[in-house]
Protein backbone atom coordinates (compact mmCIF):
# COMPACT_ATOMS: atom_id res chain seq x y z
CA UNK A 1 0.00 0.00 0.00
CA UNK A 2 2.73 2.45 0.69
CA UNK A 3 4.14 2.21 -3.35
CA UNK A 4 0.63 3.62 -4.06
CA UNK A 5 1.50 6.43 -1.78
CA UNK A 6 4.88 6.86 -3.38
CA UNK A 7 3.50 6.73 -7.16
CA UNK A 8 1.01 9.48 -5.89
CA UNK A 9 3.60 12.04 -4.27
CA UNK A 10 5.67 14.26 -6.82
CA UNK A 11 8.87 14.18 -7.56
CA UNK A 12 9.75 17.86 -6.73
CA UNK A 13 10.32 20.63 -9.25
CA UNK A 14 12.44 23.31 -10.44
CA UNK A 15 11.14 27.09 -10.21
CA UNK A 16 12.53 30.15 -11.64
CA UNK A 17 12.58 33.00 -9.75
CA UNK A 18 11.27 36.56 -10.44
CA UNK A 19 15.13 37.33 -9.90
CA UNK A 20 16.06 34.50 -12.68
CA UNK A 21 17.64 32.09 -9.71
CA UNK A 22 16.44 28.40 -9.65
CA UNK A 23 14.83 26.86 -6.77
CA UNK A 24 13.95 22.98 -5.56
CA UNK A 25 10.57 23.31 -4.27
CA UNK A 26 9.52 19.63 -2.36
CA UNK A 27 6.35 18.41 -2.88
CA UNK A 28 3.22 18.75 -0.82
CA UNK A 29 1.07 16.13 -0.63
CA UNK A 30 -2.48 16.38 -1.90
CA UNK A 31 -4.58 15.05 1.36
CA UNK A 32 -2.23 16.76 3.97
CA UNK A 33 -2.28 17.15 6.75
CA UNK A 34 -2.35 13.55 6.63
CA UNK A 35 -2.67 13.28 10.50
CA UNK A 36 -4.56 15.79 12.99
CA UNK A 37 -5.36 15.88 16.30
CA UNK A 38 -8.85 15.13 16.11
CA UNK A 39 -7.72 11.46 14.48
CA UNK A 40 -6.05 10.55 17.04
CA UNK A 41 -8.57 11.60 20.41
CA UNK A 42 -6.40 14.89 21.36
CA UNK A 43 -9.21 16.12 22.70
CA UNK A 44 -10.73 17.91 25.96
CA UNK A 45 -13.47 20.17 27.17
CA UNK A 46 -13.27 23.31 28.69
CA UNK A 47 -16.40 25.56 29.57
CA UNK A 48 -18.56 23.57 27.16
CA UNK A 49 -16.38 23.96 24.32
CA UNK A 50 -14.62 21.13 22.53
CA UNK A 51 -11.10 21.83 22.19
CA UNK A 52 -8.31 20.17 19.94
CA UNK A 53 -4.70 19.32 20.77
CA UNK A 54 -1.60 18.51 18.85
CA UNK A 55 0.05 16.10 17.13
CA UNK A 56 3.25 16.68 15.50
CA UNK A 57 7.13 17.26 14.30
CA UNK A 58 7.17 13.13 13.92
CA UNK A 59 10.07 10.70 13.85
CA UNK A 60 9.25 7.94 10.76
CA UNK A 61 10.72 4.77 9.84
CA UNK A 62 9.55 2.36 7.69
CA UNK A 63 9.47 -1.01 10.18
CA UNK A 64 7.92 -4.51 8.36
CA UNK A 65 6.67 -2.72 5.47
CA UNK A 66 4.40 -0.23 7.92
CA UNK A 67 5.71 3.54 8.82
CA UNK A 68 6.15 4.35 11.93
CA UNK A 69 5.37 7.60 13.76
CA UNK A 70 6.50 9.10 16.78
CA UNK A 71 5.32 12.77 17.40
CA UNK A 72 5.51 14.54 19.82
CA UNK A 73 1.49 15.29 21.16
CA UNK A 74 0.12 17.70 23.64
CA UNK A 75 -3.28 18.09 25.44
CA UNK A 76 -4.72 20.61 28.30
CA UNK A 77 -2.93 23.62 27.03
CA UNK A 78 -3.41 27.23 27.46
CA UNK A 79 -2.05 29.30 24.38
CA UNK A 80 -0.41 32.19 25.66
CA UNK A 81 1.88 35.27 24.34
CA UNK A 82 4.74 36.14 25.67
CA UNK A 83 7.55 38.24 24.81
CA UNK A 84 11.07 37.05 24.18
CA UNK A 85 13.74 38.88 25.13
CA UNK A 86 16.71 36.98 23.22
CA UNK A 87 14.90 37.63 20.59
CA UNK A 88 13.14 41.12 20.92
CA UNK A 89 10.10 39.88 19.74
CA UNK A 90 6.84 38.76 20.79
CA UNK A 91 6.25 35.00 20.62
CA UNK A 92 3.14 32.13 21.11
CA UNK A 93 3.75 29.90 23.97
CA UNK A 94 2.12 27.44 25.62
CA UNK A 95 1.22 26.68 29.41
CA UNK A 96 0.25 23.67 31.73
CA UNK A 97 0.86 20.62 29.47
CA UNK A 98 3.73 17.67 29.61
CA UNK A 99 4.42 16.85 26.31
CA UNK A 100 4.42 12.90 25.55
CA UNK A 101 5.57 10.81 22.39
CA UNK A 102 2.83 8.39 20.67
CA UNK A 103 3.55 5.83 18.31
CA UNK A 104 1.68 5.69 15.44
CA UNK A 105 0.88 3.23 12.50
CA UNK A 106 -0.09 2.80 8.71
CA UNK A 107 -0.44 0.52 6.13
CA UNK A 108 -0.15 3.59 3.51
CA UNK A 109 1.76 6.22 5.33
CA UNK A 110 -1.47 8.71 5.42
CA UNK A 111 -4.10 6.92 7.21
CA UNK A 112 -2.42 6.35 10.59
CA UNK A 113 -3.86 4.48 14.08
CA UNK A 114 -2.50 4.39 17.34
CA UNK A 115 -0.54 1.61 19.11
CA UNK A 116 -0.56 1.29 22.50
CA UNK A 117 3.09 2.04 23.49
CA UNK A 118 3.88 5.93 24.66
CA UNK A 119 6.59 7.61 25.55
CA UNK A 120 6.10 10.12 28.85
CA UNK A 121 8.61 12.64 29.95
CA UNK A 122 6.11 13.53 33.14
CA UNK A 123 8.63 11.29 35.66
CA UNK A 124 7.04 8.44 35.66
CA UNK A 125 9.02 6.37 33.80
CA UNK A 126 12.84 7.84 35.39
CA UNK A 127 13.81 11.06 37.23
CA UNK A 128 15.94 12.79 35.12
CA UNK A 129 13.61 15.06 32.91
CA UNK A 130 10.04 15.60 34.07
CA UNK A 131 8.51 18.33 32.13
CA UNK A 132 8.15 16.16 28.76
CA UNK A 133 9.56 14.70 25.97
CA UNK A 134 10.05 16.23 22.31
CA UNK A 135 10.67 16.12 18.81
CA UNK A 136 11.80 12.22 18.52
CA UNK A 137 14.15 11.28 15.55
CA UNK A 138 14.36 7.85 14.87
CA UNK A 139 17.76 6.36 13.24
CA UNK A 140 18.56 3.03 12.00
CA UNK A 141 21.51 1.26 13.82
CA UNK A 142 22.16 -2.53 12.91
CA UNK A 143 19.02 -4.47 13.73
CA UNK A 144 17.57 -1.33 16.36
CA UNK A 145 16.29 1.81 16.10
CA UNK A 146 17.67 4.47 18.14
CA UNK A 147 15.15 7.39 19.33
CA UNK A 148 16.95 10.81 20.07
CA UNK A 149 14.49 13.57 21.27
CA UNK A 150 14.76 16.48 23.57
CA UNK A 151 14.03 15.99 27.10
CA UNK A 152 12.60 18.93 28.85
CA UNK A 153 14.26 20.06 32.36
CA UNK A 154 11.97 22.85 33.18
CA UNK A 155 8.61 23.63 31.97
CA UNK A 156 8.01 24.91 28.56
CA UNK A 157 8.56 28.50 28.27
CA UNK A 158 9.86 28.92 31.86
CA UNK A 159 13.27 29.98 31.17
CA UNK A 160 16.54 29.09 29.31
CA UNK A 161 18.41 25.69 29.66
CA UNK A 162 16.01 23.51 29.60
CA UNK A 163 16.79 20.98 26.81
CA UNK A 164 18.76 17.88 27.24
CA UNK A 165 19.39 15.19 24.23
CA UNK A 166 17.13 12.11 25.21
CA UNK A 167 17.97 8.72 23.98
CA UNK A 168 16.01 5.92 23.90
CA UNK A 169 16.49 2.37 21.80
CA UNK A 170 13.88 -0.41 20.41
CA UNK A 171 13.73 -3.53 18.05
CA UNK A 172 9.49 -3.61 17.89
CA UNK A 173 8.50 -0.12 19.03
CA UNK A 174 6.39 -2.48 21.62
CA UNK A 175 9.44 -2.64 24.57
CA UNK A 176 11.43 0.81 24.38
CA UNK A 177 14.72 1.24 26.74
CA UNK A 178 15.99 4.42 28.03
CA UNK A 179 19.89 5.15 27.85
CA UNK A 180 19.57 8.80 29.38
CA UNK A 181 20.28 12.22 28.91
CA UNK A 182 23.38 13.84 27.77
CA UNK A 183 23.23 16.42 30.86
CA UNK A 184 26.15 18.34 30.63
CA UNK A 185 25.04 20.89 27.88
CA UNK A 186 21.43 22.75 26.85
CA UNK A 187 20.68 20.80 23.73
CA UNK A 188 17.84 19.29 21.04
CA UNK A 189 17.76 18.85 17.03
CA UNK A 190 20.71 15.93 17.73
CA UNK A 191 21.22 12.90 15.49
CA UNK A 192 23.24 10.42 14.90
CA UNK A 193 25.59 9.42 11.57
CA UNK A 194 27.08 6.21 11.62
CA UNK A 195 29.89 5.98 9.12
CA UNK A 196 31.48 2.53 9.05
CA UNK A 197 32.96 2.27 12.92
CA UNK A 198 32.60 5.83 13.19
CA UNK A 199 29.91 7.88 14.86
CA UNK A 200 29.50 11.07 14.37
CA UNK A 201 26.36 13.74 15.84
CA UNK A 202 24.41 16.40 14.44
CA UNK A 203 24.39 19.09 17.01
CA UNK A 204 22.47 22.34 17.46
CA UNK A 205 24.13 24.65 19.60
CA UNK A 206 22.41 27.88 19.13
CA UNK A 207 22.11 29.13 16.45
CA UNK A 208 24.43 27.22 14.41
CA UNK A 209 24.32 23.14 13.48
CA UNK A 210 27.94 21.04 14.54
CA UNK A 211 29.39 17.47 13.61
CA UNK A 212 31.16 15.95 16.21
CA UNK A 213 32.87 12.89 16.46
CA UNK A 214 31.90 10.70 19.68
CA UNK A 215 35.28 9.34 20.78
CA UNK A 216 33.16 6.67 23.06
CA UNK A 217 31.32 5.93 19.66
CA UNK A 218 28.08 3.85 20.07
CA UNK A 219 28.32 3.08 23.50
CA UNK A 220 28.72 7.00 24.01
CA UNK A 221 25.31 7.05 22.70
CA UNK A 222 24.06 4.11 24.66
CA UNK A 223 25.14 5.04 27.83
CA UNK A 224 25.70 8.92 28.18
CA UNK A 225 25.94 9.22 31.67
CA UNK A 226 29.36 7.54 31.27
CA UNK A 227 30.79 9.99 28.91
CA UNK A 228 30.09 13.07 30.51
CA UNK A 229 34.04 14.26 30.36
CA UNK A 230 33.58 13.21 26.09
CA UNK A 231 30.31 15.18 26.06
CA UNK A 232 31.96 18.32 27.68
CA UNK A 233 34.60 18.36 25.86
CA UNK A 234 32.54 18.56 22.87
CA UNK A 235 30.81 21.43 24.06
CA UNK A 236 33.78 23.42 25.64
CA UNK A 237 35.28 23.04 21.55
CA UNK A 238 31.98 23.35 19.93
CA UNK A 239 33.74 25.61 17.39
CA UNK A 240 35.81 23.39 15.99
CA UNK A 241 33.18 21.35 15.35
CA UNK A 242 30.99 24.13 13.63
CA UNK A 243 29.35 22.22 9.97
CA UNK A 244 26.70 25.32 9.06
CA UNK A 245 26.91 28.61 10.40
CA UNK A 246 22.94 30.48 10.62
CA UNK A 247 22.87 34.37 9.38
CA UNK A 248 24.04 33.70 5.89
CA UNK A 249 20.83 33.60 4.25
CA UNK A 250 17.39 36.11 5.22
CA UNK A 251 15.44 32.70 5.86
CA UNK A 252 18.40 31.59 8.28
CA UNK A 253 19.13 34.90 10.01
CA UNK A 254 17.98 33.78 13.35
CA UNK A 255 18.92 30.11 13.40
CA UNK A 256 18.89 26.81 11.98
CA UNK A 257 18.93 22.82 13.45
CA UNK A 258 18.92 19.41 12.31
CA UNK A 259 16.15 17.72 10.64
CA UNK A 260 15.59 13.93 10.01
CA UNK A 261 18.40 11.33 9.78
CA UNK A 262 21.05 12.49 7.16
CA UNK A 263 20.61 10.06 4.42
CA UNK A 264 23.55 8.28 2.83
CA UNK A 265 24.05 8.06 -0.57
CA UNK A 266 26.86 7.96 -2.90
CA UNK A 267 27.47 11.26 -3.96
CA UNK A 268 27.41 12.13 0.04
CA UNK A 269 24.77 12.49 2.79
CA UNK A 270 21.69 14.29 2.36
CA UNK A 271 21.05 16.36 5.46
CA UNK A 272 17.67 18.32 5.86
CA UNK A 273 17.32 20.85 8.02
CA UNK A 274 15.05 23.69 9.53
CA UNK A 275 16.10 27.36 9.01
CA UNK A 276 14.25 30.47 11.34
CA UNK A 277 14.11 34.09 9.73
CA UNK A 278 12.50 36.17 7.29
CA UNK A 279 10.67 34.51 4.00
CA UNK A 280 11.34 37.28 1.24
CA UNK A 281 8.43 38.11 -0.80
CA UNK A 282 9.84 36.97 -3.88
CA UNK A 283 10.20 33.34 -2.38
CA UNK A 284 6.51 33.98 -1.34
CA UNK A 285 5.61 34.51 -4.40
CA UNK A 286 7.16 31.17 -6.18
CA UNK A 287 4.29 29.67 -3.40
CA UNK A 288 1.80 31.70 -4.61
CA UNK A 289 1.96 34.06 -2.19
CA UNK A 290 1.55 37.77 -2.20
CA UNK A 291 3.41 38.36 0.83
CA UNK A 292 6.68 38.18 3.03
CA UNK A 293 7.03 36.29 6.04
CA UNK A 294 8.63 38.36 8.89
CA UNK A 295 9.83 34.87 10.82
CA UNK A 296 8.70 31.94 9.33
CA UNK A 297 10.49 28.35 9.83
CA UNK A 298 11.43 26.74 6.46
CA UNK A 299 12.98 23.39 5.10
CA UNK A 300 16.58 23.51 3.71
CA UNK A 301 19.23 21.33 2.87
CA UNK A 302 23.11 20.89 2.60
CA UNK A 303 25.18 17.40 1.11
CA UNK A 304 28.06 16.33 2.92
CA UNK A 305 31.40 14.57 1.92
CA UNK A 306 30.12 10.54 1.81
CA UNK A 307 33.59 10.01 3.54
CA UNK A 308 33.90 12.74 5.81
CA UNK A 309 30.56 14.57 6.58
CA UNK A 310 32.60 17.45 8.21
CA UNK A 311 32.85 18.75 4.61
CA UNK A 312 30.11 20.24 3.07
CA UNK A 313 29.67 20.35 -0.08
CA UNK A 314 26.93 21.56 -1.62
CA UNK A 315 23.99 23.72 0.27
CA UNK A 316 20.41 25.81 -0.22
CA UNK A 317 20.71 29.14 -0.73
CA UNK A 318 17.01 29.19 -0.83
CA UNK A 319 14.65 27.01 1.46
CA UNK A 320 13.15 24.04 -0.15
CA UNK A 321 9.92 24.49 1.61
CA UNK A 322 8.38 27.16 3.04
CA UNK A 323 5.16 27.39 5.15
CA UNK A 324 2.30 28.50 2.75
CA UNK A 325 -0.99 26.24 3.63
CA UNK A 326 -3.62 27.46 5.88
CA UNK A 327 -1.90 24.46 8.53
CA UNK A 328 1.17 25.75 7.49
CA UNK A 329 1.01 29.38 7.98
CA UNK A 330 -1.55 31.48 9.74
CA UNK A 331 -4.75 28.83 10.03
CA UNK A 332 -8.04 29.21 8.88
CA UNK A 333 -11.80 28.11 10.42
CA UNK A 334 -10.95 24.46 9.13
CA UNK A 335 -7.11 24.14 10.42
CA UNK A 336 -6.64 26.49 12.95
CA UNK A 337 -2.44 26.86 13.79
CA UNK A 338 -0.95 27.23 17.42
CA UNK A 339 2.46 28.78 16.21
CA UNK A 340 1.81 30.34 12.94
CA UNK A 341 4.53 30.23 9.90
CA UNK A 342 5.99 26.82 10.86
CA UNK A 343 6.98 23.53 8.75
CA UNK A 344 9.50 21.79 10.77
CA UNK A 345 11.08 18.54 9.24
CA UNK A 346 11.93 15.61 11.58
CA UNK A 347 11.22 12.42 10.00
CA UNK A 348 12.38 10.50 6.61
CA UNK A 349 11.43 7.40 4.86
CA UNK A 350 13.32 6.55 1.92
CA UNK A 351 11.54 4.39 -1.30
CA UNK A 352 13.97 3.81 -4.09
CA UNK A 353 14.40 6.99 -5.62
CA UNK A 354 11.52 9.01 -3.70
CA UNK A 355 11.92 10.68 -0.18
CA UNK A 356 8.70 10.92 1.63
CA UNK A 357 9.41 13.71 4.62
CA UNK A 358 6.77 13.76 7.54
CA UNK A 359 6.99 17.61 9.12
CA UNK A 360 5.09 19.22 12.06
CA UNK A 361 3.04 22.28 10.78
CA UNK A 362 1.54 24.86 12.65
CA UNK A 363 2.63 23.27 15.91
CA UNK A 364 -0.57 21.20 15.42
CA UNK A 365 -0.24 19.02 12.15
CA UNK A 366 1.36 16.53 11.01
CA UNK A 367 2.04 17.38 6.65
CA UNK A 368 3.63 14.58 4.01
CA UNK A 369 6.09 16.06 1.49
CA UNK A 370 8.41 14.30 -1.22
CA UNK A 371 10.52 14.59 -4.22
CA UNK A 372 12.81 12.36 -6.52
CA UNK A 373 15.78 11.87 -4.03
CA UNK A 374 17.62 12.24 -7.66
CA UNK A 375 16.32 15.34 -8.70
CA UNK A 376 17.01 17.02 -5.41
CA UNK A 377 20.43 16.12 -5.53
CA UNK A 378 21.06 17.13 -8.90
CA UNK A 379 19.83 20.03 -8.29
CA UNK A 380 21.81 20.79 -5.61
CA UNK A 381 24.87 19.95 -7.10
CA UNK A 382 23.97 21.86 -10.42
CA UNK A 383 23.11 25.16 -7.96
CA UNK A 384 24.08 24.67 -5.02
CA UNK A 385 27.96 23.47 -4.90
CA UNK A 386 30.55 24.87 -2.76
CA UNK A 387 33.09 23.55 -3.89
């Protein structure tokens, strides 16, 4: 069932700018958002009125020919604004909730039910985060899966360092173990690259995305606590592990972090990631848009050395997706948006020659996009070299 999914999505395409400069725009898929809240029971009253969760920014893998979800869901909420002072603007937030990780399942990779295995961050389950559990990844490693998400140490929107890279393992998604926290360092968007005995991690220290190498290698990742000396060291020399600096680009200006799981192929690995800044009109209007977007989250992506991901070698000037859906951007009577301007890729499934990349939208969606993994990276090598 999911090759009838694949045959449906598009292969991506090629747009000329206003300005003459080509862009890779992804492709959206026709019956997104393919899951919402109100699928899956995220649900609750409050003075009489039925009110809707969320459900998104999912990890995927494709496990005995079903796809896996794991997004990150949240119920009881209060939507509130607040204003941020790193950033001088004002921002949505959200109170009283403890965000949790469901699994979900399909046949077709749109029509998704629930299995009966969570994932809390509420203490329950261990001690060392209590205020929830975010924005899994899920990476392939020898016959397991590995499941790195952010671990919350204080409540949402209650001050600075409160992330801490979670990491979990499974073989079934039915019995998940928990390795830890990496404690030592404020930290989320992390993943893993495994490069013959090498490992290597995707790390977002704001505002820029690093590559380290873990000198503890998978058992660094298996059992963190134990490697708190490797961890800090990592930090204390973050800059020489810097792999793409934010502020180059408008769309990137404030910052950017890792998507999905790079993924390997031979000209080198394809890493997605999520940029923060300003959407220029004339990108907007390549969407059909007749507008800018002050600070909007978009989809990039960069290609590093197959050998040695520390090199980069080609990378987006221009986001490859940009928030311009009602559940994308600023909601509508039908899809109404917590956090407005937001696509936000975290999990990939590859098919052959097609991608198919499951984002959070709106804080409150989860969206299906996909392109020919081909024409993306011949684009990007046509366009986008560096070297």
């Amino acid at each position: 069932m999911i090759e009838e999914t694949v045959r449906r999505l598009g292969d991506g395409a090629i747009i000329t700018l206003e300005s003459g400069e080509k862009i890779f725009q992804l492709d959206s898929f026709r019956e997104n958002p393919v899951v919402k809240p109100w699928d899956i029971g995220l649900a609750w009253h409050k003075n009489g009125k039925k009110k809707f969760g969320a459900v998104f920014n999912p990890g995927a893998v494709l496990h005995e020919d079903r796809v896996i979800l794991a997004p990150r869901c949240h119920m009881n909420y209060e939507k509130v604004k607040f204003f941020d002072e790193k950033l001088g603007i004002e921002r949505y937030g959200f109170e009283n909730y403890v965000s949790e990780i469901w699994l979900l399942t399909s046949k077709d990779g749109i029509k998704f039910e629930k299995l009966s295995k969570k994932i809390k961050g509420d203490g329950s389950e261990h001690k060392d985060f209590t205020y929830g559990i975010e924005d899994i990844r899920i990476v392939n490693y020898k016959e397991k899966y590995l499941l790195v998400g952010c671990g919350k140490i204080k409540p949402p929107f209650k001050g600075t360092d409160a992330d801490r890279i979670a990491i979990y393992s499974t073989k079934n998604f039915e019995e998940i173990n928990y390795h830890g926290i990496i404690s030592c360092f404020d930290g989320r968007n992390a993943v893993p690259i495994f490069l013959n005995n090498e490992v290597y991690m995707v790390l977002r220290f704001h505002p820029n995305i690093y590559l380290a190498p873990l000198k503890g290698g998978i058992d660094q990742l298996l059992n963190p606590s134990d490697y708190l000396e490797e961890w800090k060291e990592i930090y204390d020399n973050k800059e020489s592990f810097l792999l793409l600096e934010a502020g180059n680009f408008p769309h990137e200006k404030e910052k950017i972090g890792a998507g999905p799981p790079p993924i390997k192929t031979n000209e080198g690995w394809l890493l997605i990631y999520h940029a923060v800044g300003e959407i220029t009109t004339e990108i907007c209007k390549s969407y059909r848009l007749n507008i800018s977007i002050e600070r909007g989250y978009s989809i990039c992506a960069a290609i590093l050395d197959p050998n040695d991901p520390r090199k980069v070698l080609c990378r987006t000037k221009k986001p490859i997706y940009i928030p311009s859906k009602p559940y994308e951007l600023f909601g509508d009577q039908a899809y109404p948006v917590d956090v407005p301007a937001v696509v936000f890729p975290t999990g990939i499934i590859q098919i052959e020659d097609k991608l198919l990349l499951y984002c959070g939208a709106g804080d409150k969606y989860i969206i299906l996009l996909g392109c020919s993994l081909k024409n993306l990276l011949n684009y990007m090598f046509e366009y986008c070299s560096l070297t």
